[in-house]
Protein backbone atom coordinates (compact mmCIF):
# COMPACT_ATOMS: atom_id res chain seq x y z
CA UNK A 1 55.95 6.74 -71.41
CA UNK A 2 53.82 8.54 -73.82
CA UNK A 3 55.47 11.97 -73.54
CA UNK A 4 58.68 12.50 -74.47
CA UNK A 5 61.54 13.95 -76.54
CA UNK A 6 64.94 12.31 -77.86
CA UNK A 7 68.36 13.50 -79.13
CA UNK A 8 69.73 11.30 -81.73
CA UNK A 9 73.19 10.99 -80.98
CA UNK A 10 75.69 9.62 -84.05
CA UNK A 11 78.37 7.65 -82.90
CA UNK A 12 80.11 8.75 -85.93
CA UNK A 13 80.65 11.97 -85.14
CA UNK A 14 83.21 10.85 -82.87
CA UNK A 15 85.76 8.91 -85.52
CA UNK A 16 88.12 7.61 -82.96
CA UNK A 17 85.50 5.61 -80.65
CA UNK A 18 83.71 4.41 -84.44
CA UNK A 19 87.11 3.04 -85.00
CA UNK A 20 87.29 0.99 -81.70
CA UNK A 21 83.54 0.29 -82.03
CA UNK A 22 83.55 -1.55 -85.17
CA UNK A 23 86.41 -4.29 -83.79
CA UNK A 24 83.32 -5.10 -81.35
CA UNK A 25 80.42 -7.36 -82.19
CA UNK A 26 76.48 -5.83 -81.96
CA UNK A 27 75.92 -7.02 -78.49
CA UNK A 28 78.35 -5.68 -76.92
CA UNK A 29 78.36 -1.99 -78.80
CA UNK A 30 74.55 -1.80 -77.91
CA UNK A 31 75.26 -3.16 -74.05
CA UNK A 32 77.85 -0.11 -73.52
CA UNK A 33 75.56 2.35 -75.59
CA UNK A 34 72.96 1.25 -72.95
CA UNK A 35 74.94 1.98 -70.41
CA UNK A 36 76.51 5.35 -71.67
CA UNK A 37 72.85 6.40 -72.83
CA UNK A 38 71.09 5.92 -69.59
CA UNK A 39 74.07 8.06 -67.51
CA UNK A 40 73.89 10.47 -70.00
CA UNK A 41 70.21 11.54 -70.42
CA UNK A 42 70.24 11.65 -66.11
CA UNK A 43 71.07 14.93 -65.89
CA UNK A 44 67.86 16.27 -68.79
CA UNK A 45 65.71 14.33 -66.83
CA UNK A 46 67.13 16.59 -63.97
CA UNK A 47 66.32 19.40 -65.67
CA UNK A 48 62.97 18.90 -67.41
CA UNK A 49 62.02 17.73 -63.39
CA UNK A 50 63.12 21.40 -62.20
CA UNK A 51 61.19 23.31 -65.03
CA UNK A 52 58.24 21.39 -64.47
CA UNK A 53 58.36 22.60 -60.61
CA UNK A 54 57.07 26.08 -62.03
CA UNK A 55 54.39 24.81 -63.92
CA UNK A 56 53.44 22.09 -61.16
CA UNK A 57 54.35 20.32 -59.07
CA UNK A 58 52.85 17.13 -59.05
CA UNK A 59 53.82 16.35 -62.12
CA UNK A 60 57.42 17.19 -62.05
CA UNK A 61 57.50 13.89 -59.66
CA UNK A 62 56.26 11.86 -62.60
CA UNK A 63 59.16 13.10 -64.91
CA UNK A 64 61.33 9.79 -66.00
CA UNK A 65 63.39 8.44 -68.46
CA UNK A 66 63.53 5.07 -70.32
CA UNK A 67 66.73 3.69 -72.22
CA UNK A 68 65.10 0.87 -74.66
CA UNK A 69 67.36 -1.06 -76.95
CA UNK A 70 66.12 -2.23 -80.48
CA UNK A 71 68.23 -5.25 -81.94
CA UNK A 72 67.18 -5.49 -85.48
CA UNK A 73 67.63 -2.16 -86.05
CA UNK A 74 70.99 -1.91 -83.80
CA UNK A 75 69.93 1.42 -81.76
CA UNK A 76 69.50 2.57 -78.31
CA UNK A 77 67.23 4.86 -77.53
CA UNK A 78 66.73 7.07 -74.18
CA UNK A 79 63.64 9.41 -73.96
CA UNK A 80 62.81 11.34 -70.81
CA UNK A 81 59.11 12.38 -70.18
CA UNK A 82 56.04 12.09 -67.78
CA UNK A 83 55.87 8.32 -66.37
CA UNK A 84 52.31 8.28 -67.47
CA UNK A 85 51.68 4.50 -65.93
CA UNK A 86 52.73 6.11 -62.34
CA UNK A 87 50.71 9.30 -62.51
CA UNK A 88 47.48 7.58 -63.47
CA UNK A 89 48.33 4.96 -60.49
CA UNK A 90 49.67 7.89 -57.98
CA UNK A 91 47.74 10.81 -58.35
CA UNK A 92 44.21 12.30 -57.18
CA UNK A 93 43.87 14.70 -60.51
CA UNK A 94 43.04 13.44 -63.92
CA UNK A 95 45.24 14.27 -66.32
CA UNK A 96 45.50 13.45 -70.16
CA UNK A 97 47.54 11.12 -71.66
CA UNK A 98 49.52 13.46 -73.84
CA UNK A 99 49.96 16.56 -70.88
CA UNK A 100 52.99 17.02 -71.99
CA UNK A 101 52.16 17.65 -75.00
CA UNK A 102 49.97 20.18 -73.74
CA UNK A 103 52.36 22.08 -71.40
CA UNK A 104 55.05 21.78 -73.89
CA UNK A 105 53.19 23.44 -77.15
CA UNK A 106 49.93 24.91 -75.37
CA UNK A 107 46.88 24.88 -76.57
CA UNK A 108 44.43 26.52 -78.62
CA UNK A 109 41.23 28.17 -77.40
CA UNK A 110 38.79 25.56 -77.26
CA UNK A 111 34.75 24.21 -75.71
CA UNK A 112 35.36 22.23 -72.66
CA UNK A 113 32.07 19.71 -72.39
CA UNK A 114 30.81 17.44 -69.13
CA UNK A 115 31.54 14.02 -70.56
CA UNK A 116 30.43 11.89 -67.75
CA UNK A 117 28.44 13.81 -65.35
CA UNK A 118 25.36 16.66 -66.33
CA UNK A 119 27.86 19.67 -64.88
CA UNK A 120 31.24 20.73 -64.46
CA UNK A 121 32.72 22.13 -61.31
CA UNK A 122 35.86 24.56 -61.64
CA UNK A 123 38.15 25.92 -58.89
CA UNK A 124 37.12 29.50 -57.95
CA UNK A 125 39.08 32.93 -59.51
CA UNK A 126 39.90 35.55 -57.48
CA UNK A 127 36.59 37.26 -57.86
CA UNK A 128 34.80 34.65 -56.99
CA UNK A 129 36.12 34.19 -53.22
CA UNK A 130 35.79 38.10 -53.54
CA UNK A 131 32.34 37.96 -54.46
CA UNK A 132 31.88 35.05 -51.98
CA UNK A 133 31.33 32.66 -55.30
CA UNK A 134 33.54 29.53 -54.57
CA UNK A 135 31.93 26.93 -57.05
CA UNK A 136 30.71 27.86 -60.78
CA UNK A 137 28.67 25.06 -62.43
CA UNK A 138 27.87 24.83 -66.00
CA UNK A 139 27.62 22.41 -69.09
CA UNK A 140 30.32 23.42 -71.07
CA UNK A 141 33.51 26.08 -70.52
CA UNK A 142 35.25 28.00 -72.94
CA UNK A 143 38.98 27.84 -72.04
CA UNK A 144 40.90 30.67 -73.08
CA UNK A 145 44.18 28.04 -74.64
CA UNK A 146 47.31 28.01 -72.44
CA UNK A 147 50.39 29.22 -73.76
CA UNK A 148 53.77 27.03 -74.50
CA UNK A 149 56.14 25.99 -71.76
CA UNK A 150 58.87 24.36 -73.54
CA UNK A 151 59.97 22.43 -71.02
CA UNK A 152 61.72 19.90 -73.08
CA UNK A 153 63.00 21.59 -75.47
CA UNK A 154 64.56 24.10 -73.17
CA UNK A 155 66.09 21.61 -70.93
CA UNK A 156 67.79 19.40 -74.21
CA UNK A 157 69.28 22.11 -75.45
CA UNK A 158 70.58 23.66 -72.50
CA UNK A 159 71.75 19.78 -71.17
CA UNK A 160 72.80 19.12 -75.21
CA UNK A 161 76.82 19.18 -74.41
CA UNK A 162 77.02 17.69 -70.75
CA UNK A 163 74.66 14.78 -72.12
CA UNK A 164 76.83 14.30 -75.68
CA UNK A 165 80.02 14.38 -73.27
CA UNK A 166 79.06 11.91 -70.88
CA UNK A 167 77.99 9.57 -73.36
CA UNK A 168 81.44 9.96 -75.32
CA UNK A 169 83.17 9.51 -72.16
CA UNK A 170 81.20 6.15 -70.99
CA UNK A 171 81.15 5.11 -74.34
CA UNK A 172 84.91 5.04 -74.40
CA UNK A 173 85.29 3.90 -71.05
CA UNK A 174 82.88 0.96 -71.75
CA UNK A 175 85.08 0.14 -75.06
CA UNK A 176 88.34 0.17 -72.75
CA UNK A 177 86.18 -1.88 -70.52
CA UNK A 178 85.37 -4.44 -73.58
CA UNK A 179 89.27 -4.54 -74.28
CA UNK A 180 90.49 -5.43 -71.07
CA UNK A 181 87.76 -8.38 -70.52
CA UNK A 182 89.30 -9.49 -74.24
CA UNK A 183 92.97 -9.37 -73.31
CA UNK A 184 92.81 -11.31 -70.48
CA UNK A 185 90.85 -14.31 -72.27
């Protein structure tokens, strides 16, 4: 996933679970962050998948999530994003690697150039299937920039609380969990 956007989330602001956490060994503290992390970032990727509807379509079905543990540093991370591997594989359009990118912060005016073919072919405008025009052809396009669609942004901060909550609550849960399996050894 080459798109994305995380929340770092401190354990420590939460002093009673950083008390139970530190009786537990590494392991185990990263395999219930895992789990907390990956319920908890379900409901952004619900959300980012919903704004992306009104800018298209197609690829709010590529919107995904990853939960990735790192040992040596001790961290779980869980970004949500475009599942770049699966649009390239499923989808007729071309788009860029970093679209995301794109839709998220816009972009700037800039020359549009044929890379691999002598012309480029754009979709007709409104005055063109007026004017009975429905295929333009040229060398190079100016495109006017687009402007930002934060869909990220907009759905982290509006999904900030129900994702911190859930992960407090499995994270607890998942240390009760960790207790029990110790008692009864």
């Amino acid at each position: 996933m080459a798109d994305g956007m995380a929340i770092k989330v401190d354990p420590r602001q939460f002093a009673a679970l950083n008390k139970s956490l530190e009786t537990l060994k590494g392991p185990r503290v990263n395999a219930i962050n895992r789990t907390a992390s990956t319920k908890a970032i379900r409901p952004v990727r619900l959300d980012v998948k919903q704004r992306l509807r009104s800018v298209s379509k197609e690829l709010s079905r590529f919107a995904d999530y990853v939960v990735r543990t790192y040992k040596r540093s001790n961290t779980v991370v869980a970004l949500v994003g475009i599942n770049n591997g699966k649009l390239k594989k499923n989808s007729e359009k071309e788009y860029p690697t970093n679209v995301l990118d794109l839709i998220e912060f816009g972009t700037e005016p800039h020359t549009i150039r044929a890379a691999n073919k002598k012309t480029l072919a754009l979709p007709p405008t409104e005055q063109d299937i007026v004017d009975e025009q429905f295929t333009i052809f040229g060398k190079t396009v100016r495109h006017p920039g687009s402007a930002p669609t934060p869909v990220l942004r907009n759905a982290f901060s509006s999904k900030r609380t129900q994702m911190e909550s859930i992960w407090a609550n499995e994270m607890a849960a998942g240390v009760v969990k960790e207790f029990d399996k110790a008692k009864k050894k």
